[in-house]
N, C-alpha and C. Protein backbone atom coordinates (compact mmCIF):
# COMPACT_ATOMS: atom_id res chain seq x y z
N UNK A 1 0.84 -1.17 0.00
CA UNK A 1 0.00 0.00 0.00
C UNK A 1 0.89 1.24 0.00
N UNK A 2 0.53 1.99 -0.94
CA UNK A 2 1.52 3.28 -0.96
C UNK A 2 0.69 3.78 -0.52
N UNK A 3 1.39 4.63 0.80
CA UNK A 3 0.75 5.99 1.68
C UNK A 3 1.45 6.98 1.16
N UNK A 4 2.13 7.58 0.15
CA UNK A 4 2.22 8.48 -0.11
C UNK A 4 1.20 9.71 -0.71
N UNK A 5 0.70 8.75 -1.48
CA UNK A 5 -0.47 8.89 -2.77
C UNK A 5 -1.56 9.80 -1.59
N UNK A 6 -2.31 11.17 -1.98
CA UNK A 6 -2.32 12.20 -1.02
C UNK A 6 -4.15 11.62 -1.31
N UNK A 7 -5.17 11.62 -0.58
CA UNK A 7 -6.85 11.28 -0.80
C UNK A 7 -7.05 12.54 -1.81
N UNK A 8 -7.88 12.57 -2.51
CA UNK A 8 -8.62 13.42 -3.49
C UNK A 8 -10.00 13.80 -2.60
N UNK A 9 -10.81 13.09 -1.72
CA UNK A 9 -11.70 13.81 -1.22
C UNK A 9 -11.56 13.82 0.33
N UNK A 10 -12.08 15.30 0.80
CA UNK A 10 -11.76 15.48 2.20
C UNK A 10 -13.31 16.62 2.93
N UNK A 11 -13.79 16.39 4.04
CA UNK A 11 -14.81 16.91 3.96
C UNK A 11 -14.16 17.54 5.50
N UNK A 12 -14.49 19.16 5.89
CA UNK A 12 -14.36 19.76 6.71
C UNK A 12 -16.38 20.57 7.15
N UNK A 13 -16.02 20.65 8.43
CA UNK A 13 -17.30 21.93 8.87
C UNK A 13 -16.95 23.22 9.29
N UNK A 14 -17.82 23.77 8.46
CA UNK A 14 -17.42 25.26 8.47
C UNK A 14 -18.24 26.40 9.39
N UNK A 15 -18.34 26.56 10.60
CA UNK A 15 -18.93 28.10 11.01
C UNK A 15 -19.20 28.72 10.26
N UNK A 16 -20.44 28.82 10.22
CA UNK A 16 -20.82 30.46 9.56
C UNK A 16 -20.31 31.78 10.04
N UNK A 17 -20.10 31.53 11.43
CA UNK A 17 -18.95 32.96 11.83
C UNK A 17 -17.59 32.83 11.09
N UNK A 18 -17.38 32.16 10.66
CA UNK A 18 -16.21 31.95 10.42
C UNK A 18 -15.69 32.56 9.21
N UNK A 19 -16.73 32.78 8.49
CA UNK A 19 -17.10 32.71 6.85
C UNK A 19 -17.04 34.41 6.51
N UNK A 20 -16.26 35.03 5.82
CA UNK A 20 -16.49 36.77 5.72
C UNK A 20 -16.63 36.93 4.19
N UNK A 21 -17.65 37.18 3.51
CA UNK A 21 -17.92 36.73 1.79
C UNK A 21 -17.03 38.03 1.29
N UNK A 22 -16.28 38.03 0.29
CA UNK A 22 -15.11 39.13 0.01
C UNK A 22 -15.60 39.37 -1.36
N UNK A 23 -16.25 38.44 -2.21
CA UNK A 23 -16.87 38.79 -4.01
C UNK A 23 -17.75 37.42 -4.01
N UNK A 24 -18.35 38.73 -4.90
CA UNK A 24 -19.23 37.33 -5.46
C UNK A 24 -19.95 37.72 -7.14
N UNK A 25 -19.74 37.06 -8.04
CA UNK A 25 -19.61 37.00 -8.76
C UNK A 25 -21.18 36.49 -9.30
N UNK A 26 -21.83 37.42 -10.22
CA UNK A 26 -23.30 36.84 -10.40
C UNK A 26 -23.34 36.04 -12.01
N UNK A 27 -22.42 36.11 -12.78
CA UNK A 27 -22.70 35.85 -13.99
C UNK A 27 -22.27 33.90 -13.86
N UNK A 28 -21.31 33.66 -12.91
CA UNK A 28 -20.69 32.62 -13.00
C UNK A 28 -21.50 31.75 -11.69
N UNK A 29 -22.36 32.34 -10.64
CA UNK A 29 -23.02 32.24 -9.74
C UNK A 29 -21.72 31.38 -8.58
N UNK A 30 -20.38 32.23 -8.33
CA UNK A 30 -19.72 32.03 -7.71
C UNK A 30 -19.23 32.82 -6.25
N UNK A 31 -18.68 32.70 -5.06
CA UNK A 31 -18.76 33.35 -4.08
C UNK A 31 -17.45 32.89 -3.61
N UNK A 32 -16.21 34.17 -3.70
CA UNK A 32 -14.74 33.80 -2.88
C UNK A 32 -14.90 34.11 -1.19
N UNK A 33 -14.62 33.68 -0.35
CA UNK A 33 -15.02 34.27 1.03
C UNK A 33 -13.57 33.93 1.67
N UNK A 34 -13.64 34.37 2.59
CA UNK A 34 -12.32 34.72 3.64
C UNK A 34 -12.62 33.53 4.70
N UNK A 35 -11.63 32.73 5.38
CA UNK A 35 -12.20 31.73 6.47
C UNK A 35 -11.66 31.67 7.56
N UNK A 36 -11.71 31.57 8.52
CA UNK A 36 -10.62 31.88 9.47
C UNK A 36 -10.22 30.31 10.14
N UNK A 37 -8.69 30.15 10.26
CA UNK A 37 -8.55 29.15 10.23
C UNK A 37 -8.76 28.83 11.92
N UNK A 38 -8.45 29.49 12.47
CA UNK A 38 -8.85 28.98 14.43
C UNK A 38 -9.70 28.69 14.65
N UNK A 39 -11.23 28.74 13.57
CA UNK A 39 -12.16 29.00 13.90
C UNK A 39 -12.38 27.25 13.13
N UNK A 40 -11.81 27.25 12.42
CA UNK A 40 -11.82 25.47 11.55
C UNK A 40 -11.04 24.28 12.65
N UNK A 41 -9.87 25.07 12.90
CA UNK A 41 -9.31 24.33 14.04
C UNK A 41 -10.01 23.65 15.35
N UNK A 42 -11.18 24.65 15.75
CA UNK A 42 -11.71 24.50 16.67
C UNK A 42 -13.35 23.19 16.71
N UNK A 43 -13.68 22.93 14.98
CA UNK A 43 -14.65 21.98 15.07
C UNK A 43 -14.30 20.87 14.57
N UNK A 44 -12.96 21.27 13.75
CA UNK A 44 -12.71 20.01 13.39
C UNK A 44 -11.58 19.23 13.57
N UNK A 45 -11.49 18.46 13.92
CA UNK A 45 -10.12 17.31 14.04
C UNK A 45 -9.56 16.89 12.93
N UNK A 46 -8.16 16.35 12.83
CA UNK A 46 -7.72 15.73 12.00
C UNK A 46 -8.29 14.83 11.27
N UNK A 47 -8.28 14.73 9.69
CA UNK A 47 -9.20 13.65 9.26
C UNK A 47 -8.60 12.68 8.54
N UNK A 48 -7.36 13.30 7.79
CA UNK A 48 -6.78 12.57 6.56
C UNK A 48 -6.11 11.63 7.28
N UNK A 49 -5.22 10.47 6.29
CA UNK A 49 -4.39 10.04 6.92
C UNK A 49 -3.10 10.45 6.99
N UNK A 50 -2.67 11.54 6.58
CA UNK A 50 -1.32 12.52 6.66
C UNK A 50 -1.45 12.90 7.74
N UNK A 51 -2.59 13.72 8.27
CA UNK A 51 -2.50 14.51 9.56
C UNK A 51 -2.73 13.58 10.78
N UNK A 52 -3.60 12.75 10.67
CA UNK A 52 -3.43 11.21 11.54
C UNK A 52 -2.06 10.86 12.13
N UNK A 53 -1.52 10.79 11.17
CA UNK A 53 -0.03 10.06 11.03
C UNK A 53 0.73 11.20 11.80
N UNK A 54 1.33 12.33 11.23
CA UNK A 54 1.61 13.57 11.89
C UNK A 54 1.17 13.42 13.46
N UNK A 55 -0.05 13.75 13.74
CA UNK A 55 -0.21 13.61 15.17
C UNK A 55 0.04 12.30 15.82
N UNK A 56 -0.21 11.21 15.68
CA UNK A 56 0.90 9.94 16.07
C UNK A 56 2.34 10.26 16.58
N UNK A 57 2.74 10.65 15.59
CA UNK A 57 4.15 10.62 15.54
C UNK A 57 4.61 11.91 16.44
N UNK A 58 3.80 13.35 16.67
CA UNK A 58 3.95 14.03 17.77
C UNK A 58 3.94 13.50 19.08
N UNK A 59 2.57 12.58 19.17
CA UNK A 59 2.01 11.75 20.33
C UNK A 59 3.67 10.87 20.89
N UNK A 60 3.88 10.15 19.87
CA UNK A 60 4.65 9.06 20.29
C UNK A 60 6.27 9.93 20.38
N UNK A 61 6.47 11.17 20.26
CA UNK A 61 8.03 11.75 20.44
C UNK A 61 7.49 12.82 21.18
N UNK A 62 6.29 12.89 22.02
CA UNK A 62 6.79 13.85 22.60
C UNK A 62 6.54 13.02 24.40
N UNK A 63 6.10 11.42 23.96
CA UNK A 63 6.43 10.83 25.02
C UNK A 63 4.73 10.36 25.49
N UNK A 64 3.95 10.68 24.65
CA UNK A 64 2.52 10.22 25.11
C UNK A 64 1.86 8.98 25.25
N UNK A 65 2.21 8.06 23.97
CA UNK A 65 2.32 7.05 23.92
C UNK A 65 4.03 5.51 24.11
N UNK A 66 3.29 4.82 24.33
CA UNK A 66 4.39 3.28 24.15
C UNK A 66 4.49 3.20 23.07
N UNK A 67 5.64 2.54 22.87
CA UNK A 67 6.24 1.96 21.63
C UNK A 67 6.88 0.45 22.51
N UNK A 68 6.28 -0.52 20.98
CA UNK A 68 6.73 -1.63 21.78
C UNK A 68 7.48 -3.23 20.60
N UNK A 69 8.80 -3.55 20.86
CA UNK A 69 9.21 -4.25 19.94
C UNK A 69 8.42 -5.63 19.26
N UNK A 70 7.73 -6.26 20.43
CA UNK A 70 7.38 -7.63 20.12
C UNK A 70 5.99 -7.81 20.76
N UNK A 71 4.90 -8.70 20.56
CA UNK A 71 3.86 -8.50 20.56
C UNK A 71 3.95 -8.96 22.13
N UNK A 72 4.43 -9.79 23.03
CA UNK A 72 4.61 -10.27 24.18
C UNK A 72 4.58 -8.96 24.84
N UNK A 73 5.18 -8.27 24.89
CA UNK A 73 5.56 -6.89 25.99
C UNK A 73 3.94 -5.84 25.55
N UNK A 74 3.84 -6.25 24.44
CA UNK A 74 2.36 -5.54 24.23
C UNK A 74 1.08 -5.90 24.74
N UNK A 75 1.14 -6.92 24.47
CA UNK A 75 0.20 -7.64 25.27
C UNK A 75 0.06 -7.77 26.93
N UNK A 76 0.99 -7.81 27.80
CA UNK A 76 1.73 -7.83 28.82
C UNK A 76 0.78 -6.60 29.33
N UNK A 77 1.16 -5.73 28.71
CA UNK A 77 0.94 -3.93 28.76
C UNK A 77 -0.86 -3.80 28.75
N UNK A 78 -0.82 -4.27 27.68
CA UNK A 78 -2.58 -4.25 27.43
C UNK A 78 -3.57 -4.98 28.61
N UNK A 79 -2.91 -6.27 29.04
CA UNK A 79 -3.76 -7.06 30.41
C UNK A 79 -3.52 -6.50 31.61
N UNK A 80 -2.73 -5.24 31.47
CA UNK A 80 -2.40 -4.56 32.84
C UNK A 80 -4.00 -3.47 33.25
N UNK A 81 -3.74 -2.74 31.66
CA UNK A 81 -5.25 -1.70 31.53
C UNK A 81 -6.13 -2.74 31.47
């Protein structure tokens, strides 16, 4: 499986506060608007599997999670919780 290869569809929720309409265009029935990103930050979580991965890998170096060589010590770990 190549994880490089980036998803083509991605669905976010948007605040309507969030939203400041800057043109809008009547012949093409189009609308550019301004978005604020703290405001995206704040409903939505990571979705892709890039940013998944990314936060993992913060998780696991900045000491949040185990890392574990062999399935014995994992398991071990898991019948403890």
């Amino acid at each position: 499986m190549n994880m490089n290869t980036q998803s083509t569809h991605a669905a976010v929720n948007i605040p309507l506060t969030a939203l400041k309409c800057l043109y809008r265009n009547e012949s093409s029935n189009k609308v550019v608007c301004e978005i604020d990103v703290d405001s995206l930050r704040e409903v939505n979580e990571p979705a892709t599997i890039d940013e998944m991965v990314a936060e993992a890998h913060l998780e696991y170096f900045s000491g949040r999670t185990k890392g574990f060589d062999n399935t014995k010590n994992l398991m071990g770990q898991l019948a403890i919780h």
